[in-house]
Protein backbone atom coordinates (compact mmCIF):
# COMPACT_ATOMS: atom_id res chain seq x y z
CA UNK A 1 4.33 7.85 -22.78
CA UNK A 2 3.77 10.04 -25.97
CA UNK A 3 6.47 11.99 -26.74
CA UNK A 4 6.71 15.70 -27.39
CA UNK A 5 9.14 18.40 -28.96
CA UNK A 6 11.15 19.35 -26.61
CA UNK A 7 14.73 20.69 -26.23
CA UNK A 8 16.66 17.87 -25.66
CA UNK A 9 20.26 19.16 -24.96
CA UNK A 10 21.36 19.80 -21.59
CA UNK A 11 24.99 20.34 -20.02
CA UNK A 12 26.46 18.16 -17.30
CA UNK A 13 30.09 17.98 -15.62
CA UNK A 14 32.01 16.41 -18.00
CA UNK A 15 33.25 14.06 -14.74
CA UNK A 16 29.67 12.63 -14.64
CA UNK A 17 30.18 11.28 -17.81
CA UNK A 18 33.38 9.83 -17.41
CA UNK A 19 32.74 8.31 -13.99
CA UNK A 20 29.43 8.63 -12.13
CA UNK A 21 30.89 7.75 -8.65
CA UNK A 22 34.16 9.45 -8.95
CA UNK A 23 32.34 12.88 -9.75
CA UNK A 24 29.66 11.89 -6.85
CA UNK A 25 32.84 11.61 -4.03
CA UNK A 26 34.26 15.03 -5.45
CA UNK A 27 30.98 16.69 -5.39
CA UNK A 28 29.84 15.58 -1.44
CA UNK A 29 33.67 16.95 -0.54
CA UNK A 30 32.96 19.92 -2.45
CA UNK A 31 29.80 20.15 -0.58
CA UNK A 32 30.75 18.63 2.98
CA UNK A 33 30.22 21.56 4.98
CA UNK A 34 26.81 22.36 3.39
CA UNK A 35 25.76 18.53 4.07
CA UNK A 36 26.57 18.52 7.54
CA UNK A 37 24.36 22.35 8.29
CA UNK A 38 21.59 20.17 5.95
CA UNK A 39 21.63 17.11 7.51
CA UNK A 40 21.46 19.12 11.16
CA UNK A 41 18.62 20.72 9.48
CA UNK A 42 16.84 17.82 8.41
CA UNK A 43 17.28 16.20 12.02
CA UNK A 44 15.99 19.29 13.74
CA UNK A 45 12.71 19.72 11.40
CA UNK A 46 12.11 16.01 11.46
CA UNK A 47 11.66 15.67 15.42
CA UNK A 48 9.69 18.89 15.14
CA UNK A 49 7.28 17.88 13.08
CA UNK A 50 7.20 14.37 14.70
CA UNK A 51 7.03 15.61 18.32
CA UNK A 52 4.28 18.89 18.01
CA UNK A 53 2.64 17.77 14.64
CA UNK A 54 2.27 14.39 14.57
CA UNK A 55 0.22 13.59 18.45
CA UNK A 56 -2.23 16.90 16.73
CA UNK A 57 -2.67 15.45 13.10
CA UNK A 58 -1.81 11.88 13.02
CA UNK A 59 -5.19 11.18 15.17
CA UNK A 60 -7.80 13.34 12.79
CA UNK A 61 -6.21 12.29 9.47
CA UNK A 62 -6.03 8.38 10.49
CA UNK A 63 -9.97 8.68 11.60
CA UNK A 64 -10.80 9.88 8.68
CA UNK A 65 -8.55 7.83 5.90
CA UNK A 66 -10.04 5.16 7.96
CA UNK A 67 -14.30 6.42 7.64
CA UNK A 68 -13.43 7.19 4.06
CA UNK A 69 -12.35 3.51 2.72
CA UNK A 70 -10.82 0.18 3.73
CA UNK A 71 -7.52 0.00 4.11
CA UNK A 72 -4.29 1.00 6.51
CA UNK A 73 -4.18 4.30 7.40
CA UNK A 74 -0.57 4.59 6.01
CA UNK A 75 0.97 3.64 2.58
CA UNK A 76 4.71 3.00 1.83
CA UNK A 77 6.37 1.77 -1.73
CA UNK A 78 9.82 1.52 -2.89
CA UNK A 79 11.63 4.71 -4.28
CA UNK A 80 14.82 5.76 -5.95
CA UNK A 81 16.68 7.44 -3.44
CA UNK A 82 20.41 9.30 -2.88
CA UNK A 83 22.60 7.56 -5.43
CA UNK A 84 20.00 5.56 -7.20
CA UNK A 85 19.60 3.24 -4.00
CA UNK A 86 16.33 2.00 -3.20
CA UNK A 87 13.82 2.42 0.32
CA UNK A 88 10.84 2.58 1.52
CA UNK A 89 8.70 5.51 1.51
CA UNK A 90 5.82 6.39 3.80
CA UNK A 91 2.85 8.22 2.69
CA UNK A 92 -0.64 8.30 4.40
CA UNK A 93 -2.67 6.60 1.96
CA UNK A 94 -4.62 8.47 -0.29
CA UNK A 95 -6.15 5.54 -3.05
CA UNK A 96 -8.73 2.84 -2.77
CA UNK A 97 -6.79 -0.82 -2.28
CA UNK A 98 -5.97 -1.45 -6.01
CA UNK A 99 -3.16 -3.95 -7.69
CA UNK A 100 -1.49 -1.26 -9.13
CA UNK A 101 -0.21 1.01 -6.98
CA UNK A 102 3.75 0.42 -7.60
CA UNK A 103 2.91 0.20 -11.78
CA UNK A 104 0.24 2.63 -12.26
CA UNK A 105 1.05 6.30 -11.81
CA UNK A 106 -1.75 8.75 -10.29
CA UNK A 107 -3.65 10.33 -13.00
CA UNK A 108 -5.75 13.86 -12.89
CA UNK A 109 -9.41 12.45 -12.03
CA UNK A 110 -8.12 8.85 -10.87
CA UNK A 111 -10.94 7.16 -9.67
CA UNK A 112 -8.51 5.15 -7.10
CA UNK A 113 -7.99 8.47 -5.29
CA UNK A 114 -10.59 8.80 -2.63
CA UNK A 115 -12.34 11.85 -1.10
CA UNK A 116 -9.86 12.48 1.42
CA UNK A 117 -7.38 11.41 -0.78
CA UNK A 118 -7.68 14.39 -3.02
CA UNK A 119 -7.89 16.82 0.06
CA UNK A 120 -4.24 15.25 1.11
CA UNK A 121 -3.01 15.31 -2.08
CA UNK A 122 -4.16 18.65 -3.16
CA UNK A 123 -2.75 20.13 0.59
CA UNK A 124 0.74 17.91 0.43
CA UNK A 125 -0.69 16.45 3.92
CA UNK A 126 -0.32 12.76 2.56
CA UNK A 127 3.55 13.37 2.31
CA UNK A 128 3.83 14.12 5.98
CA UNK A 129 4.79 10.92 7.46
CA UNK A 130 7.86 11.32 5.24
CA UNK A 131 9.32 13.22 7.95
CA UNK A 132 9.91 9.51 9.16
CA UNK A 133 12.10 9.34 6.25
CA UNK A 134 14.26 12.11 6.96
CA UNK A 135 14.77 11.92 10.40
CA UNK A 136 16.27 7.87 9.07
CA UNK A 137 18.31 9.89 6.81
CA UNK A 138 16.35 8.38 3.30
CA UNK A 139 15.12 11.83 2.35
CA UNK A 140 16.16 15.27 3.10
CA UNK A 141 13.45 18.16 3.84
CA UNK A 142 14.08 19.67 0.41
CA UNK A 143 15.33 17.64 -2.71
CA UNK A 144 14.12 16.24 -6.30
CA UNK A 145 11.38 13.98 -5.05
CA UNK A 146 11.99 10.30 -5.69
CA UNK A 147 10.36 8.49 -7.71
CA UNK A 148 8.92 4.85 -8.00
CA UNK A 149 10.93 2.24 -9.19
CA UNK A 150 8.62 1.99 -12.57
CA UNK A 151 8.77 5.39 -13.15
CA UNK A 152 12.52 6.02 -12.24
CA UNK A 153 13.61 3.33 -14.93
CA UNK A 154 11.38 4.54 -17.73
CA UNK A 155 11.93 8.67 -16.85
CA UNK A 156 16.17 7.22 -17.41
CA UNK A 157 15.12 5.79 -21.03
CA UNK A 158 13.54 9.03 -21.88
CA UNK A 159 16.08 11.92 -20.48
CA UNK A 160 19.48 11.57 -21.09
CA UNK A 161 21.47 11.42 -17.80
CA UNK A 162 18.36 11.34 -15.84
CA UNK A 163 20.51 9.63 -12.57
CA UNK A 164 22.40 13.01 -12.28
CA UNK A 165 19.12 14.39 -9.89
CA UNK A 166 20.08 11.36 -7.74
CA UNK A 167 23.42 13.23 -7.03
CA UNK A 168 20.30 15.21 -4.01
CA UNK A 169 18.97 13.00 -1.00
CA UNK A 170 15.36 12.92 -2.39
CA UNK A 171 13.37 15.60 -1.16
CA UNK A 172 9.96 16.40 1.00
CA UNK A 173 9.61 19.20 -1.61
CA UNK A 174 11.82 20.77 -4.13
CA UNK A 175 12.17 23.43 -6.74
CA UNK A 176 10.29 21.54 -9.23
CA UNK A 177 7.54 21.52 -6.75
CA UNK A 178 7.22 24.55 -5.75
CA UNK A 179 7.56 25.58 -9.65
CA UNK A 180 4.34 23.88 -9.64
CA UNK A 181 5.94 20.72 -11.47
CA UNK A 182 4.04 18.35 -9.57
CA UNK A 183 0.83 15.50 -10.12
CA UNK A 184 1.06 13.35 -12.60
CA UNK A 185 3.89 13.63 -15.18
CA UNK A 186 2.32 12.27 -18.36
CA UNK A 187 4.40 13.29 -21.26
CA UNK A 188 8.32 13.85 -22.23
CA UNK A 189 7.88 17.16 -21.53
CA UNK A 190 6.20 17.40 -18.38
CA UNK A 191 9.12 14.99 -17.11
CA UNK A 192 11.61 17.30 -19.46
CA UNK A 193 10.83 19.94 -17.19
CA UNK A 194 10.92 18.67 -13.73
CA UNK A 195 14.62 17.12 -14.54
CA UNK A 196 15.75 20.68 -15.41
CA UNK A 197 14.74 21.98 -12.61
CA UNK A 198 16.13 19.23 -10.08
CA UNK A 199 19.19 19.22 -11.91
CA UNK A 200 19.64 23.00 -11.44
CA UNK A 201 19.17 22.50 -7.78
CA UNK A 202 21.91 20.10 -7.46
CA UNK A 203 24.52 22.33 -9.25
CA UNK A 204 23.08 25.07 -7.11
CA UNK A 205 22.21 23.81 -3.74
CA UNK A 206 22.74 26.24 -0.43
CA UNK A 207 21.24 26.56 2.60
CA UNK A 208 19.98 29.81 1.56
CA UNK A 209 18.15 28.03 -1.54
CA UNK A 210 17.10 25.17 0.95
CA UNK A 211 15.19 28.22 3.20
CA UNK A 212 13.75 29.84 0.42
CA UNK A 213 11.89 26.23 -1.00
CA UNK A 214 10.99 25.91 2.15
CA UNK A 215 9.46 29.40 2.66
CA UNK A 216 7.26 29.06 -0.11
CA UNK A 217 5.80 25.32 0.34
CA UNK A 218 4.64 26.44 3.45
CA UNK A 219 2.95 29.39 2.11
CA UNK A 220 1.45 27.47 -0.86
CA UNK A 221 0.61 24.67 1.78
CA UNK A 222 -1.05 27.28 4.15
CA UNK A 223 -3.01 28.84 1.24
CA UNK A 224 -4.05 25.67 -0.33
CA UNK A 225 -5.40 24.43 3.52
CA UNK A 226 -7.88 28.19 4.39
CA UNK A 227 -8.56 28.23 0.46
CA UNK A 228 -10.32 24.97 -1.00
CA UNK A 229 -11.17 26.76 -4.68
CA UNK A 230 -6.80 27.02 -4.48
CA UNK A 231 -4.88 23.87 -4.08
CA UNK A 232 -1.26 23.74 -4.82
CA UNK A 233 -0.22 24.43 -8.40
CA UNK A 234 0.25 21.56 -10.42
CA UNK A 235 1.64 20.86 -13.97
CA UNK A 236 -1.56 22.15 -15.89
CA UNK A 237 -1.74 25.18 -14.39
CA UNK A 238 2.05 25.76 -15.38
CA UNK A 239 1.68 24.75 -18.67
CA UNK A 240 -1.00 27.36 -19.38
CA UNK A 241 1.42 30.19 -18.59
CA UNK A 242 4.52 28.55 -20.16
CA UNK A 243 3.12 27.01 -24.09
CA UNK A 244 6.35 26.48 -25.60
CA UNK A 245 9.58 25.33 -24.98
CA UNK A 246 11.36 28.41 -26.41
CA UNK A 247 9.76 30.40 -23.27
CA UNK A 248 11.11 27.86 -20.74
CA UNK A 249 13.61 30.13 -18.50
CA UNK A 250 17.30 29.18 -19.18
CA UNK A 251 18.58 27.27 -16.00
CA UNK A 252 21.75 25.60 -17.75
């Protein structure tokens, strides 16, 4: 991954430096009521979704992952999760059957991705069976979103105190996302810039904040499904507005 010139400083806790799961215990009890309403949350949403959604879409989208290539109709790989422990994630599958699906990030253009791999992607549909996830209590409806084990160990070489976004159960969607930090991240910077935002969502979380991310996915996922010429923002589209570091909005 090429690097780029980026700001590189970034404050943390002084306890997180000292002792990563002493500062993790005082931060949950600092949080404990908050976890409880967001873990209620996550329970209620995730047998929502499972119970009206999934008997309407699980049906169309399986027929047609299936008529569009060979393959299961679902997809799950190992991510970094709450705490840097590992599980399994569920995805539908959106890629050809290829040898390097845990090695080889997505790319803009990948030729693995397949026709109705792009609509899922570009609509968010291929995370829903994630809602599996949350209701097991892996994920959380709103978090940093985890990251394979490849890309988790070599985004920790590049940022300094990377692990401090584990501090978050890993998210459906997240402020990064809906930021339109999302797709492929391909240099220092693009990765530079989804940390800062995950990290200011775990000094910062609420239920209020939790709402709000929520709000706007499903507008940007509701706009991106009756609008094909406007999928979800992703990274380049950011970029264009936002050239240089110096403009990046202070979050520290």
């Amino acid at each position: 991954m090429q690097s780029t010139n980026v700001e590189s400083t970034f404050y943390y806790p002084e306890n997180w430096q000292k002792g990563n799961w002493k500062f993790a215990a005082e931060y949950m009890g600092d949080q404990y009521s908050y976890l409880v309403y967001k873990r209620i949350m996550d329970i209620v949403t995730s047998v929502l979704v499972i119970v009206l959604l999934f008997p309407l879409l699980l049906p169309i989208l399986a027929l047609l992952i299936k008529l569009d290539s060979r393959g299961p109709v679902f997809f799950r790989q190992k991510r970094v999760g709450f705490l840097g422990k590992a599980f399994w994630c569920y995805k539908f599958r959106t890629m050809r059957l290829n040898d390097h699906a845990d090695t080889r990030r997505a790319s803009r253009n990948d030729p693995r991705v397949t026709r109705v791999g792009w609509f899922l992607r570009n609509t968010c549909l291929d995370e829903l069976p994630q809602f599996i996830n949350v209701l097991l209590g892996h994920m959380s409806v709103v978090g940093p979103r985890p990251h394979m084990l490849k890309d988790s160990k070599e985004f920790s070489d590049l940022v300094s105190n990377y692990a401090f976004r584990n501090m978050a159960r890993p998210g459906i969607t997240g402020l990064s996302q809906i930021r339109g930090y999302r797709g492929p991240a391909n240099n220092l910077e693009s990765v530079f810039r989804r940390y800062r935002w995950d990290a200011y969502y775990v000094r910062n979380v609420s239920f209020l904040l939790d709402l709000r991310i929520m709000a706007e996915t499903g507008l940007l996922m509701f706009t991106s499904l009756f609008n094909k010429n406007k999928p979800i923002p992703m990274d380049d589209s950011v970029y264009k507005k936002v050239s240089t570091p110096a403009r990046i909005k202070k979050i520290a």
